[in-house]
C-alpha atoms as a PDB file:
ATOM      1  CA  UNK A   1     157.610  94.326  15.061  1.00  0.00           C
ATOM      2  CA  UNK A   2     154.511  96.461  15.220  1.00  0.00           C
ATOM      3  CA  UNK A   3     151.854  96.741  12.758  1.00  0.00           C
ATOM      4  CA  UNK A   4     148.503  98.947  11.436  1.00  0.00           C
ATOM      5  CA  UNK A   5     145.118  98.138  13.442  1.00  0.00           C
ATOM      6  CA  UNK A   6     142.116 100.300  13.510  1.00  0.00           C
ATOM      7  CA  UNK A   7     139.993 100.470  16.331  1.00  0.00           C
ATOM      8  CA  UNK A   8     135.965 102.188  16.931  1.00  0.00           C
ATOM      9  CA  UNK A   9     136.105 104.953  18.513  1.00  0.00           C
ATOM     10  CA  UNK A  10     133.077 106.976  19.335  1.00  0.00           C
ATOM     11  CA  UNK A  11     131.931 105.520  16.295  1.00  0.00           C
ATOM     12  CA  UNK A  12     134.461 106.372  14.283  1.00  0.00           C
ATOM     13  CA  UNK A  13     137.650 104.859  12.619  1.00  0.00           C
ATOM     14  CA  UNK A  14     141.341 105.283  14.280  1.00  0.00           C
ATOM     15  CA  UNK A  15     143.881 103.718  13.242  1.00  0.00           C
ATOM     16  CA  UNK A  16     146.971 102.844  15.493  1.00  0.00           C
ATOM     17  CA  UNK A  17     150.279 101.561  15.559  1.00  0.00           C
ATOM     18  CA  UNK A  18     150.372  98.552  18.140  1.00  0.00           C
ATOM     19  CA  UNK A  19     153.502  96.403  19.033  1.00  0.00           C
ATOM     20  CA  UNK A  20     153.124  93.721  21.818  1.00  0.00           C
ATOM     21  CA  UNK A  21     155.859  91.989  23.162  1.00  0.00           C
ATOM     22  CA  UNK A  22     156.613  88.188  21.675  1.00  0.00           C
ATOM     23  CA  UNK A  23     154.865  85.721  23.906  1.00  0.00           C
ATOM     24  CA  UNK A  24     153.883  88.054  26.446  1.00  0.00           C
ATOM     25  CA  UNK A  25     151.713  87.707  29.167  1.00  0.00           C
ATOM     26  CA  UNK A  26     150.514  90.853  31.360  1.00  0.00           C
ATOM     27  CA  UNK A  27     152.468  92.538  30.060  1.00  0.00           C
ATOM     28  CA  UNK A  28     152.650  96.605  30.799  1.00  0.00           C
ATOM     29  CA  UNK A  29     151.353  98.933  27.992  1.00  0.00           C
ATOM     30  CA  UNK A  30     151.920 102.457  27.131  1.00  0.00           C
ATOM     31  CA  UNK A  31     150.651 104.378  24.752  1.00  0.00           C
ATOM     32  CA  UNK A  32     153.077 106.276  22.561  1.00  0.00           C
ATOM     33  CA  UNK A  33     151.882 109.654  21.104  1.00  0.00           C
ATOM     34  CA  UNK A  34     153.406 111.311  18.056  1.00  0.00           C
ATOM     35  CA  UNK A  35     154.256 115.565  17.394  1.00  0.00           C
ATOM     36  CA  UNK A  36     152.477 118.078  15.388  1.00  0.00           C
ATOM     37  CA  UNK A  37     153.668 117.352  12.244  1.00  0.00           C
ATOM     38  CA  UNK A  38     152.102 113.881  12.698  1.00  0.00           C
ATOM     39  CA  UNK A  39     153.098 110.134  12.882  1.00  0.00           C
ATOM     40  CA  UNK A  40     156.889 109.920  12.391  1.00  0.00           C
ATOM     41  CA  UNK A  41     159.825 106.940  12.521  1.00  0.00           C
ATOM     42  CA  UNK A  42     160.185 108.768  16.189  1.00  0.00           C
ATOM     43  CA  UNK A  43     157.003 107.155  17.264  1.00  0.00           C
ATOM     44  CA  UNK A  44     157.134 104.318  14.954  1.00  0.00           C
ATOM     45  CA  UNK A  45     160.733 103.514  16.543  1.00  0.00           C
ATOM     46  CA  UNK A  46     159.975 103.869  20.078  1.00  0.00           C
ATOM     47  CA  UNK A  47     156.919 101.487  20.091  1.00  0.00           C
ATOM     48  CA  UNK A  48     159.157  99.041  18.173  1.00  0.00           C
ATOM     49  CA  UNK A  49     161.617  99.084  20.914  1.00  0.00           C
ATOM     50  CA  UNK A  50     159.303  99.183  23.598  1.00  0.00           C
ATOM     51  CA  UNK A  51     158.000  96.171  22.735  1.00  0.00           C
ATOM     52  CA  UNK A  52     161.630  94.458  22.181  1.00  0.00           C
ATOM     53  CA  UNK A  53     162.344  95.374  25.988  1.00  0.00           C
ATOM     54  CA  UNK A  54     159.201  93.409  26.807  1.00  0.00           C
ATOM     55  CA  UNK A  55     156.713  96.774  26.789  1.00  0.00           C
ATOM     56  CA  UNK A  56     153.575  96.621  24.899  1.00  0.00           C
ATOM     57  CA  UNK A  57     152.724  99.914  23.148  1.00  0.00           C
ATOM     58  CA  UNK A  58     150.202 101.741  21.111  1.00  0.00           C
ATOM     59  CA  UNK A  59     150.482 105.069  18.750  1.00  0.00           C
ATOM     60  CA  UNK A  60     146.934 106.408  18.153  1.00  0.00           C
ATOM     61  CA  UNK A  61     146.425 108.869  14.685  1.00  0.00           C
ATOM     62  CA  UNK A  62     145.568 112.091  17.038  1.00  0.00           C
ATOM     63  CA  UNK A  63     144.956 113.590  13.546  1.00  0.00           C
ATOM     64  CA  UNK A  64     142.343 111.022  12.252  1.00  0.00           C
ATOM     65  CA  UNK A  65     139.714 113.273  12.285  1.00  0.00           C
ATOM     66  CA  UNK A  66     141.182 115.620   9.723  1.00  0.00           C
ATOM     67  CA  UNK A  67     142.595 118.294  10.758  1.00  0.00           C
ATOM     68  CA  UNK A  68     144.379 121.500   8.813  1.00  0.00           C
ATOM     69  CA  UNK A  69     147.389 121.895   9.452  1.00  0.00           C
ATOM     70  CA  UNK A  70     147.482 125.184  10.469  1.00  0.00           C
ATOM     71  CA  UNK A  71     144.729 125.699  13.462  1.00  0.00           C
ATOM     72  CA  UNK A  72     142.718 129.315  13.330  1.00  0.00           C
ATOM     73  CA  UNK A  73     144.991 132.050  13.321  1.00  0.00           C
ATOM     74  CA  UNK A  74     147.984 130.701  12.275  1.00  0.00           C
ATOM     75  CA  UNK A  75     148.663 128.553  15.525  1.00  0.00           C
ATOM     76  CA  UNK A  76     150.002 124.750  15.718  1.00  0.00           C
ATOM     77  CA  UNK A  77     147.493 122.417  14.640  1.00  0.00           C
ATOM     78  CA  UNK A  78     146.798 121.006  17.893  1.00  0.00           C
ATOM     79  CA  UNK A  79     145.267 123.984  19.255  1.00  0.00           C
ATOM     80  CA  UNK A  80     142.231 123.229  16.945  1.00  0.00           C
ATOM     81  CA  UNK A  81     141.574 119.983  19.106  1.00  0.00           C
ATOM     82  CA  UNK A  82     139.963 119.979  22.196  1.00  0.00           C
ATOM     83  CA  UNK A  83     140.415 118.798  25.130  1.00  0.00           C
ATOM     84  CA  UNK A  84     137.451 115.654  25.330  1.00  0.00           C
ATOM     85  CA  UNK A  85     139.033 114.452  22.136  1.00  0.00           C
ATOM     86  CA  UNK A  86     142.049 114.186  22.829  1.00  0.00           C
ATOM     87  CA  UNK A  87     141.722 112.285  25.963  1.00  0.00           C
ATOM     88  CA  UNK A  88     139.245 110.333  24.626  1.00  0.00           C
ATOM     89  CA  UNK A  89     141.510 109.479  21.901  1.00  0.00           C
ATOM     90  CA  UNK A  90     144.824 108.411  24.189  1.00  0.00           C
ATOM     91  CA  UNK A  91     142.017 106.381  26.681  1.00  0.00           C
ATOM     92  CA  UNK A  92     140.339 104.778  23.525  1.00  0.00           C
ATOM     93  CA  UNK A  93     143.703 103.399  22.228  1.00  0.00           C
ATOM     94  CA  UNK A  94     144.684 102.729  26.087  1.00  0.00           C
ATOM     95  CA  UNK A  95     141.007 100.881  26.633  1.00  0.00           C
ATOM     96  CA  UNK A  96     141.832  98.866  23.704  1.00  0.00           C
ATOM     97  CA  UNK A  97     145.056  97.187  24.592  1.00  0.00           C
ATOM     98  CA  UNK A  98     143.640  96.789  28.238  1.00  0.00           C
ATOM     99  CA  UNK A  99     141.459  94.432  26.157  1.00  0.00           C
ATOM    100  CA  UNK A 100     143.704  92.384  24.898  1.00  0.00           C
ATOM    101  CA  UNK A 101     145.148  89.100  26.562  1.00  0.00           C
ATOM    102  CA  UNK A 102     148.382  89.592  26.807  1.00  0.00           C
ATOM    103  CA  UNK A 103     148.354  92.988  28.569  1.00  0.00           C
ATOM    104  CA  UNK A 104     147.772  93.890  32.256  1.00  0.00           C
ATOM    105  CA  UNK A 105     144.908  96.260  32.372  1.00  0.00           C
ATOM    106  CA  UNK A 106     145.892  97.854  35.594  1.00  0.00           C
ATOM    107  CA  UNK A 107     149.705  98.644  34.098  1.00  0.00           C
ATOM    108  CA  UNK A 108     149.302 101.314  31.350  1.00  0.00           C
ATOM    109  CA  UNK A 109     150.784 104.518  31.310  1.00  0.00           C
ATOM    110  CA  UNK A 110     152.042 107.332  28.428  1.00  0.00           C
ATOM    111  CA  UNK A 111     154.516 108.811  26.209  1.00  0.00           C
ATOM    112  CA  UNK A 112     154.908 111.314  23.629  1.00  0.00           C
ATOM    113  CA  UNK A 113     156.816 113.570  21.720  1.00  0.00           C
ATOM    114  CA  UNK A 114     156.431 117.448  21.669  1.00  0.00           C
ATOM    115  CA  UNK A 115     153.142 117.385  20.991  1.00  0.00           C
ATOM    116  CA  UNK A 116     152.734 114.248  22.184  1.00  0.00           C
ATOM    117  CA  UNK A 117     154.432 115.140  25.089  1.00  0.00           C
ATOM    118  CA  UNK A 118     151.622 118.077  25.807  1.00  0.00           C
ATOM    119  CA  UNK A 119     148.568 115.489  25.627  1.00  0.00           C
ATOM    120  CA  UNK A 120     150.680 113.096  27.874  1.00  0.00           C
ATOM    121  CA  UNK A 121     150.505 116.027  30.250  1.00  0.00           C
ATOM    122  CA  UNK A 122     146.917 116.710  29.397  1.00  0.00           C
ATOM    123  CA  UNK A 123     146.042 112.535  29.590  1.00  0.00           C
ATOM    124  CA  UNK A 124     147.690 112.409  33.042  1.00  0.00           C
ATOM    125  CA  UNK A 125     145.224 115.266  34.220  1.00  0.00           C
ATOM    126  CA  UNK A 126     142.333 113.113  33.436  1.00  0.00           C
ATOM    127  CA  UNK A 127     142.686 109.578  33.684  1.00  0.00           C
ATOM    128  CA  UNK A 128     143.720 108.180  37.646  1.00  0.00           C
ATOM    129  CA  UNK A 129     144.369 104.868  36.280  1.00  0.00           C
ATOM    130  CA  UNK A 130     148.049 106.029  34.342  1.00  0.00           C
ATOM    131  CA  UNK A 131     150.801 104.359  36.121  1.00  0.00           C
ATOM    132  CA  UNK A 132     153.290 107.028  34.521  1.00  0.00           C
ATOM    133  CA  UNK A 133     153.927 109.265  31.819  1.00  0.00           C
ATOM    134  CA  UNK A 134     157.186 110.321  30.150  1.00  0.00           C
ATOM    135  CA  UNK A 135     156.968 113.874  28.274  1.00  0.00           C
ATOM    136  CA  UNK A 136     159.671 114.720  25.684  1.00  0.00           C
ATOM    137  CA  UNK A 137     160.197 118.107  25.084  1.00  0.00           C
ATOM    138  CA  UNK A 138     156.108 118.590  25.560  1.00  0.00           C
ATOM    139  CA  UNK A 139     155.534 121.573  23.784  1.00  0.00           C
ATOM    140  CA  UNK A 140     152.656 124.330  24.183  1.00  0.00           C
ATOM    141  CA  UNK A 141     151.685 122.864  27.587  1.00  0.00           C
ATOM    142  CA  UNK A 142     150.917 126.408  28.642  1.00  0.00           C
ATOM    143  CA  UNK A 143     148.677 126.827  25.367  1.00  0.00           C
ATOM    144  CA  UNK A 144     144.888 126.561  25.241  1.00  0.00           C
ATOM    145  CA  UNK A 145     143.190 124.052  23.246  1.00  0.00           C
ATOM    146  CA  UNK A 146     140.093 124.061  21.332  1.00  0.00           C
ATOM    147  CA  UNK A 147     141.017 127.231  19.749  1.00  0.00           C
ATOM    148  CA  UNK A 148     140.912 128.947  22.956  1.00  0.00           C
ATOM    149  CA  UNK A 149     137.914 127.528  24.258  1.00  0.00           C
ATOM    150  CA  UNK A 150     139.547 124.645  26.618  1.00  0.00           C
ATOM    151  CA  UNK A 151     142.361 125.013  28.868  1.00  0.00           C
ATOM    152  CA  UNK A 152     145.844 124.874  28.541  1.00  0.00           C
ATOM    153  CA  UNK A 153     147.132 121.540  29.729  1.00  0.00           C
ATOM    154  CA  UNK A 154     149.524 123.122  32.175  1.00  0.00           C
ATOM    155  CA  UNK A 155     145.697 124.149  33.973  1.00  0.00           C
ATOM    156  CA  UNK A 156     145.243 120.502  35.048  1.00  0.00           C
ATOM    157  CA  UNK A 157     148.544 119.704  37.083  1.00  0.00           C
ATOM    158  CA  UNK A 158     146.480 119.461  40.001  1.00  0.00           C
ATOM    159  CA  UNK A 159     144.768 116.379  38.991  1.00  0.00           C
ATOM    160  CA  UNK A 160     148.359 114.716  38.302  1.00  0.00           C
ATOM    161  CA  UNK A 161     148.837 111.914  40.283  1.00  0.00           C
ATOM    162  CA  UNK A 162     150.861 109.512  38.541  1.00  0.00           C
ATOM    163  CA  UNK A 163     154.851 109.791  38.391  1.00  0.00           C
ATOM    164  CA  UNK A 164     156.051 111.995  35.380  1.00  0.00           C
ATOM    165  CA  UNK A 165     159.341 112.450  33.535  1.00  0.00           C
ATOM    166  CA  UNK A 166     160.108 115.726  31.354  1.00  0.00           C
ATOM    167  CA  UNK A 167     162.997 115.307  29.282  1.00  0.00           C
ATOM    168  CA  UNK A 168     163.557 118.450  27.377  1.00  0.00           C
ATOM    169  CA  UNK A 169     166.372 120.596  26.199  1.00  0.00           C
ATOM    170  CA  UNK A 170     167.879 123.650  28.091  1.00  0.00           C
ATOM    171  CA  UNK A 171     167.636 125.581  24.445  1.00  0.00           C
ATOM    172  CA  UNK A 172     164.068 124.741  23.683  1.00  0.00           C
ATOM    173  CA  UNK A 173     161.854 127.574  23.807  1.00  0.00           C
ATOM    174  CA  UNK A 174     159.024 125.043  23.890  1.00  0.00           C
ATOM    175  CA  UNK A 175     159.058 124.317  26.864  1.00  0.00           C
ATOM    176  CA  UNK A 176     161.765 127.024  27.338  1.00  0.00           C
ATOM    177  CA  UNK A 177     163.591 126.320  30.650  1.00  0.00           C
ATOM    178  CA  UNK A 178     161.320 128.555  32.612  1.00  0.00           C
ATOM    179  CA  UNK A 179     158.189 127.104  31.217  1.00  0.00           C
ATOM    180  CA  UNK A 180     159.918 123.744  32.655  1.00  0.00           C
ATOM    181  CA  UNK A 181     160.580 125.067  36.133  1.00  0.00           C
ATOM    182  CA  UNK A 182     156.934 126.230  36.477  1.00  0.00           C
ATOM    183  CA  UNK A 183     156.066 122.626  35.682  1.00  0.00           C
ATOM    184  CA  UNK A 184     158.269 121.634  38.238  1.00  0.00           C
ATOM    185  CA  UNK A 185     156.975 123.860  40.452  1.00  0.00           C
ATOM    186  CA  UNK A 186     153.270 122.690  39.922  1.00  0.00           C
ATOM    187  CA  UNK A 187     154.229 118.796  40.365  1.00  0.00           C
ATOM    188  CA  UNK A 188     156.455 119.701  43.084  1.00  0.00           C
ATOM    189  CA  UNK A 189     153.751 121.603  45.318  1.00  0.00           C
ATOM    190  CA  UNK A 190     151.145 118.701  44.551  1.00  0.00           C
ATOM    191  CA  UNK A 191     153.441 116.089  46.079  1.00  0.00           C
ATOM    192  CA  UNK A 192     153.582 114.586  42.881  1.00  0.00           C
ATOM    193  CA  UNK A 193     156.634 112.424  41.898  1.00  0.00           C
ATOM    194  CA  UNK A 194     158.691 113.282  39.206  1.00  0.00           C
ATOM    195  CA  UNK A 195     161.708 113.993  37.648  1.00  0.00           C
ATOM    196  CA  UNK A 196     162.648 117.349  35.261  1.00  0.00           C
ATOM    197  CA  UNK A 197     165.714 116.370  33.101  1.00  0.00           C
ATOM    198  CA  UNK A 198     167.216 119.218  30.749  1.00  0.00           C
ATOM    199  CA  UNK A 199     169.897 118.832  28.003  1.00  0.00           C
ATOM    200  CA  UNK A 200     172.889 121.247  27.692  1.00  0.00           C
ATOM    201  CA  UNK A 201     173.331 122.074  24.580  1.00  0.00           C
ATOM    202  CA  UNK A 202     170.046 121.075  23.161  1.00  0.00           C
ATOM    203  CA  UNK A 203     166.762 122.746  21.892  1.00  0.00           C
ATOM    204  CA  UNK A 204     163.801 121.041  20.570  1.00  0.00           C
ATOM    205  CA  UNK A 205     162.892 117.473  18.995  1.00  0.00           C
ATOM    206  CA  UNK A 206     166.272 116.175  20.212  1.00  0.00           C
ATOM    207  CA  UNK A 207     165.009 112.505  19.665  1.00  0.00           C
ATOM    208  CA  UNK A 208     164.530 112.992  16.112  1.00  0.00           C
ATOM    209  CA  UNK A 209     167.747 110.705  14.463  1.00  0.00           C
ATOM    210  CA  UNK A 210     168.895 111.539  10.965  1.00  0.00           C
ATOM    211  CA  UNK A 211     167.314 115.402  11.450  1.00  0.00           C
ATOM    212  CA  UNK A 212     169.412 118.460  12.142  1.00  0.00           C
ATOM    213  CA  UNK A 213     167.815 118.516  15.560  1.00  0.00           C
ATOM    214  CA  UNK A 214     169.170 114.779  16.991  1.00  0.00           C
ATOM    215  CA  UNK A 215     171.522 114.983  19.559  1.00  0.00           C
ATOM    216  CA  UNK A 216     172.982 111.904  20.596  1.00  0.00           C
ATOM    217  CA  UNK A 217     174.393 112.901  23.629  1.00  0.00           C
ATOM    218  CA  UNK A 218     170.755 114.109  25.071  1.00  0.00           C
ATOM    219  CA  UNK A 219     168.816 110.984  23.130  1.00  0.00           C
ATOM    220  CA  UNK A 220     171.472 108.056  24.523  1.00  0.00           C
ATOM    221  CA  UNK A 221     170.720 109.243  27.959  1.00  0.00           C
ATOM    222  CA  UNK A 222     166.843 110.434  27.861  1.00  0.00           C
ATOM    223  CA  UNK A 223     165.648 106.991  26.272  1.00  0.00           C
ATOM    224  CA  UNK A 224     167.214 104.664  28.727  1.00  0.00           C
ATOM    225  CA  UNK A 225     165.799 107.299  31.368  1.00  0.00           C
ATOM    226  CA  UNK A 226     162.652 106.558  29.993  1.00  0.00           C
ATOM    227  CA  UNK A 227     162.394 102.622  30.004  1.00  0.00           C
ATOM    228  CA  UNK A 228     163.984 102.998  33.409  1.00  0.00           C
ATOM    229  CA  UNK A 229     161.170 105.128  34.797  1.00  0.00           C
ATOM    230  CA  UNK A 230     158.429 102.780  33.034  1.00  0.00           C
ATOM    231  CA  UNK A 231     159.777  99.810  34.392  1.00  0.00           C
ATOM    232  CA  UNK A 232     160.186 101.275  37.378  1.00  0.00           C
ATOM    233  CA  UNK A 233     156.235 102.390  37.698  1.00  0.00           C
ATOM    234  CA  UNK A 234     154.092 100.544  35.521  1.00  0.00           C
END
């Protein structure tokens, strides 16, 4: 259903994976953000079904600006980015389907997976307008970015305003369960809604089918969760 657009950014090149709804007409729009080892049929799938339940969606290249993949001392790539660009990326790729006709500019919102799930954090700390975000498994939310010279994500909870659903596993060790209950703790003192869901018998990338880290039983229930809480709030 979806296909391969670039948009300018900044002057700049990035291309994204965009899937709008058949015949739709304000229609909501989220965008969908892939993990650290870059786009996957994850991200790929969930904007494709997204847009079947009547959801436009967009999956910005968060790596289009060439990154190693390794960031300075042996970290996770995404350390090496900072901040600015990364929100600048996720609001680019948001701006742009605001643009279009057939979406409602005031209904966006965000999604991602692990590390897609950290800059849905991060995005949600910057940009009021987000109706919701859903974090999978958002890994190195407590990290710093920018190779240590921006904050972790985890630092900007305050400015979280829209609703936000964690679905992680209660075996991940990124988040590891108490990393998840200090989010919760954060959102809950802020008043902000949201819901922290974990996964018995489940550790990281749980939404990953056909890997040895799918499990069904935690992926059949998180993705309905999902739709339900962005139909519910965008």
């Amino acid at each position: 259903m979806g296909e391969w657009r670039t948009i300018q950014l900044d002057g700049n090149d990035m291309r994204c994976y965009v899937a709008i709804p058949e015949g739709a007409s304000s229609a909501p729009a989220m965008a969908v953000l892939h993990g650290g080892p870059g786009w996957d049929d994850t991200t790929e799938n969930a904007i494709d079904n997204l847009a079947a339940q009547g959801i436009a969606a967009i999956g910005p290249d968060l790596f289009h600006r060439g990154l190693p993949e390794r960031a300075e001392g042996g970290g996770p790539r995404s350390a090496s980015m900072r901040v600015a660009d990364f929100v600048n990326d996720v609001n680019g790729a948001l701006g742009y389907m605001a643009s279009l006709p057939e979406i409602a500019s005031d209904r966006i919102g965000v999604m991602g997976f692990c590390m897609g799930g950290q800059v849905s954090y991060l995005t949600a700390g910057h940009n009021p307008d987000l109706k919701a975000a859903v974090c999978f498994y958002p890994g190195f939310v407590f990290n710093p970015l920018g190779s240590g010279q921006d904050p972790a994500p985890f630092e900007f909870s305050d400015n979280i305003k829209c609703p936000v659903l964690v679905l992680s596993g209660a075996d991940d060790t990124n988040p590891s369960p108490e990393q998840a209950d200090q989010i919760d703790a954060a959102l809950t003192r802020i008043g902000t809604t949201h819901e922290m869901v974990l996964y018995p018998g489940t550790s990281h990338a749980f939404m990953n089918q056909g890997t040895a880290s799918y499990r069904e039983h935690a992926a059949t229930d998180a993705w309905p969760r999902a739709i339900a809480w962005i139909n519910k709030y965008v």
